[in-house]
Protein backbone atom coordinates (compact mmCIF):
# COMPACT_ATOMS: atom_id res chain seq x y z
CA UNK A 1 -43.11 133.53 125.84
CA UNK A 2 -43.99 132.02 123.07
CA UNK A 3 -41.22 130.11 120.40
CA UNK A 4 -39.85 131.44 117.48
CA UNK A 5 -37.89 129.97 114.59
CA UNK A 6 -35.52 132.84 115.26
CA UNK A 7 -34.93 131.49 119.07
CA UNK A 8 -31.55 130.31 118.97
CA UNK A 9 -29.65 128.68 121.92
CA UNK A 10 -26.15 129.72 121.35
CA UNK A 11 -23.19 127.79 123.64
CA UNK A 12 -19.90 128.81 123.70
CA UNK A 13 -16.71 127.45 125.29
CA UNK A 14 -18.43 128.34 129.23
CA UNK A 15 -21.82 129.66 128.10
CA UNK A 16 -25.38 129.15 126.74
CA UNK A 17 -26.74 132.09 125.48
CA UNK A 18 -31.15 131.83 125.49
CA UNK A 19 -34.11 133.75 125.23
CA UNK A 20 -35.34 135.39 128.59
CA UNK A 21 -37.65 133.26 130.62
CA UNK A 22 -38.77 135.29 133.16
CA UNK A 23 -39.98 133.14 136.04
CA UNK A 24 -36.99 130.96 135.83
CA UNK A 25 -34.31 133.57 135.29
CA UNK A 26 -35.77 136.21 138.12
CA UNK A 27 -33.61 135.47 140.83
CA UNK A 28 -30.32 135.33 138.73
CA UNK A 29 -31.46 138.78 137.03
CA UNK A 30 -32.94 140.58 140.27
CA UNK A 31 -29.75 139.65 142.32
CA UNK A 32 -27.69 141.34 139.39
CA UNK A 33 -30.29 144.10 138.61
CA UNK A 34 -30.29 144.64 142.11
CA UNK A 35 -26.42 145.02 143.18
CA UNK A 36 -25.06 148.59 143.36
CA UNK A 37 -21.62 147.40 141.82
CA UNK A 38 -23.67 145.59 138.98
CA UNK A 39 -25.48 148.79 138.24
CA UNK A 40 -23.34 151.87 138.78
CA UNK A 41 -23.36 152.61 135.25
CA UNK A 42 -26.41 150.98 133.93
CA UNK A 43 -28.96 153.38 132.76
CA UNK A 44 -31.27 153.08 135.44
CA UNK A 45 -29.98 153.07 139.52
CA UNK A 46 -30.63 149.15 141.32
CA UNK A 47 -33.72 147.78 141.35
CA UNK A 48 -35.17 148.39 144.66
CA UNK A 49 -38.11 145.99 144.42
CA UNK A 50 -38.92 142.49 142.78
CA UNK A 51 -41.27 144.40 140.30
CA UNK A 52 -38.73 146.37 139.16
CA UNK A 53 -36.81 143.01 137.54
CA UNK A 54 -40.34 141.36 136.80
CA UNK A 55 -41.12 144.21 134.65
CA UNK A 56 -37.28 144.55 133.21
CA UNK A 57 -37.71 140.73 132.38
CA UNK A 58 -41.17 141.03 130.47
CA UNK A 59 -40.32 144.04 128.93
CA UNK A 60 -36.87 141.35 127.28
CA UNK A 61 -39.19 139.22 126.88
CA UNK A 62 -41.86 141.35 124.96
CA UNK A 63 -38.82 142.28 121.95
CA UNK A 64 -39.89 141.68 118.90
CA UNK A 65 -37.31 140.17 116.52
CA UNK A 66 -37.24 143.11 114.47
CA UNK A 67 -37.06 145.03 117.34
CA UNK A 68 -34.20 143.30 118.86
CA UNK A 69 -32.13 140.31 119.65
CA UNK A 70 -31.53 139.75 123.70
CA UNK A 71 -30.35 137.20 125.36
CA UNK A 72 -29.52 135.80 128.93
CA UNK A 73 -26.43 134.49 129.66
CA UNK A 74 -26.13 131.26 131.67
CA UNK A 75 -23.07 130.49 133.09
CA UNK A 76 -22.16 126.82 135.00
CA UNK A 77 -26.03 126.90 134.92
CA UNK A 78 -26.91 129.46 136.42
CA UNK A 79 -28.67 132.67 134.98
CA UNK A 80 -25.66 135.57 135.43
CA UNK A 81 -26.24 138.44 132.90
CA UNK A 82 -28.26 139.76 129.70
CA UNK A 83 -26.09 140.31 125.96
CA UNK A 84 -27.68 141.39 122.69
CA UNK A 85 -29.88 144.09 121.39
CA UNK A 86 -33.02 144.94 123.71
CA UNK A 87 -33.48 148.00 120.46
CA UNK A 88 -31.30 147.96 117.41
CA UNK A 89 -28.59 149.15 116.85
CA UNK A 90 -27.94 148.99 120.40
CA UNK A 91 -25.63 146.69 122.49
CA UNK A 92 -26.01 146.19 125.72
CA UNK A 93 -24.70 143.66 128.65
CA UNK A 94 -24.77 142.97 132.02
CA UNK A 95 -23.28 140.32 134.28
CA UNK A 96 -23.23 139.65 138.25
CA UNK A 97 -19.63 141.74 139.72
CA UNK A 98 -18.50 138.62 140.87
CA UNK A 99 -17.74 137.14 137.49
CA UNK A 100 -15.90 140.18 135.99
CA UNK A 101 -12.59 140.09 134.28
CA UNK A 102 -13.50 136.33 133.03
CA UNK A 103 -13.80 137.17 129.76
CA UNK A 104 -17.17 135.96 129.80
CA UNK A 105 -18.97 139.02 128.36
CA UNK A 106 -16.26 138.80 124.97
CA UNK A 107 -17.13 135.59 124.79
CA UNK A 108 -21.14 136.00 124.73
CA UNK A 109 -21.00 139.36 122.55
CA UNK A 110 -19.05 137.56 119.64
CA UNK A 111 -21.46 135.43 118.70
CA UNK A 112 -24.41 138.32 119.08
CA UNK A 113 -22.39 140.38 116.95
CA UNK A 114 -22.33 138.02 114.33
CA UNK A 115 -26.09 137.38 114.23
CA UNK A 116 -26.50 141.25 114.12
CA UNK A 117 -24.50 141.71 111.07
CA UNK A 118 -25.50 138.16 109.20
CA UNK A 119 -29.03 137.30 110.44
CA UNK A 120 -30.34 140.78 111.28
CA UNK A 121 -28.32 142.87 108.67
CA UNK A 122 -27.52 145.43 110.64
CA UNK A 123 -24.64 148.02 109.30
CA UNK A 124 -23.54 149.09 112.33
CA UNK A 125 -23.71 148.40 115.93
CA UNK A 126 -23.68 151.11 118.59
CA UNK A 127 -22.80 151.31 122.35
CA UNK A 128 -23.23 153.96 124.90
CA UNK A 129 -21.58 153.84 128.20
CA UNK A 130 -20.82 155.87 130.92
CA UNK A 131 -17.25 157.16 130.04
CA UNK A 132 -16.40 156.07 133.96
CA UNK A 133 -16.82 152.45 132.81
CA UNK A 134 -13.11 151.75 131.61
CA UNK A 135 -13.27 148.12 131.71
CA UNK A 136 -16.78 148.56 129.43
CA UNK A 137 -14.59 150.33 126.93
CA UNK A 138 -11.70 148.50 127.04
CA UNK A 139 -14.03 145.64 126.06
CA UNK A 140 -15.84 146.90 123.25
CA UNK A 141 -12.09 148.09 121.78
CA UNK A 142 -10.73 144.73 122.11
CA UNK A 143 -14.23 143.72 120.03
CA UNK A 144 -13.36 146.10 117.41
CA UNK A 145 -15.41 149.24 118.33
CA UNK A 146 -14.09 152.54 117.91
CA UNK A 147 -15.07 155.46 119.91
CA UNK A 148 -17.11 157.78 117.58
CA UNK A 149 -18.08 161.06 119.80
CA UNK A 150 -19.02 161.94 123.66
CA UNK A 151 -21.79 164.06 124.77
CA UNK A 152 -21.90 165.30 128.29
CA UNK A 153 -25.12 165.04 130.37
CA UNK A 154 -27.07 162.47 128.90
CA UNK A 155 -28.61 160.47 131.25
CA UNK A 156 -30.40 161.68 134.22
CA UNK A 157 -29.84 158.53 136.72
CA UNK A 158 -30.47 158.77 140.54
CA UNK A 159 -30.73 162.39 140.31
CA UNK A 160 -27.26 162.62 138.73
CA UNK A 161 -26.43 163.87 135.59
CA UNK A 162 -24.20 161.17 133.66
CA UNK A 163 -22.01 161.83 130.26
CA UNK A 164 -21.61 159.00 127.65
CA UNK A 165 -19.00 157.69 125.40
CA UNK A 166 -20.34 156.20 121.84
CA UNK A 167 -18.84 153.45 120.51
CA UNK A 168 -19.24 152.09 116.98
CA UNK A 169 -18.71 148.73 114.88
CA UNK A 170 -19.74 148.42 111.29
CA UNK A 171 -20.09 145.40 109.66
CA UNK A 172 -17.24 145.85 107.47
CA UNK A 173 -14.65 146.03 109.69
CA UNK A 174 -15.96 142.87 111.75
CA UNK A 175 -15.04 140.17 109.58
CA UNK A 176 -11.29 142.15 109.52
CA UNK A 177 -11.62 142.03 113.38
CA UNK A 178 -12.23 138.12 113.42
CA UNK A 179 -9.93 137.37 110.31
């Protein structure tokens, strides 16, 4: 991949937040791409193959900063998750099962959010997510997001039809949120 001006590394208190590389972050990514936990409401079932996550990681890799703003979160050094905008306006995170309840994903969203509404612009940021994924929307609430409508079968995953709840955070009520 080649480097922009626009390719931040971001750390927080426990994190560094980076562009994709995807020969060095495969095995972090595949193991979480790959677990059933990690992945029961992602919007594709577990990667069954290497592939899979080779083609997940070049396809990160390929966003176009006007396209997106993605980013893989390392963790004690190790490659643990994806945060950030693979298409704008839309969020999207991941991290291995094993770290949940940490915190960790609040703590790598704030600082995407706040490129999204200062470097990127953006008016408003949206999330889907499956509405079985409480602790997903528990998270985005405690970020400011407000649930904006559901829709029932929107996803066809697996062979099963999956509903979503759509959350929304505009700009203006960020800086409120952070105050």
């Amino acid at each position: 991949m080649s480097s922009r001006a626009t390719d931040p590394v971001i750390h927080t208190r426990r994190l560094v937040l980076r562009r994709v590389r995807p020969e060095h972050d495969f095995a972090g990514m595949h193991a979480v791409l790959s677990d059933p936990a990690a992945m029961a409401y992602w919007a594709t079932p577990p990667h069954d193959s290497a592939d899979q996550t080779r083609d997940w990681l070049a396809a990160m890799a390929a966003t176009q900063p006007r396209e997106g703003d993605d980013f893989i979160i390392e963790y004690q050094g190790r490659t643990v998750g994806k945060a950030g905008f693979f298409r704008f306006p839309d969020i999207g995170y991941i991290i291995d099962p094993a770290l949940w309840g940490q915190g960790l994903v609040a703590e790598a969203l704030v600082p995407v959010i706040d490129r999204a509404f200062t470097l990127h612009r953006l008016e408003q940021i949206i999330a889907d997510v499956d509405p079985r994924n409480a602790g997903s929307m528990r998270l985005l609430e405690k970020l400011g997001f407000a649930e904006s409508h559901r829709a029932q079968a929107t996803l066809l995953i697996g062979g099963e039809w999956c509903d979503s709840v759509y959350f929304a955070l505009s700009r203006e009520s960020w800086p409120a949120r952070t105050a």
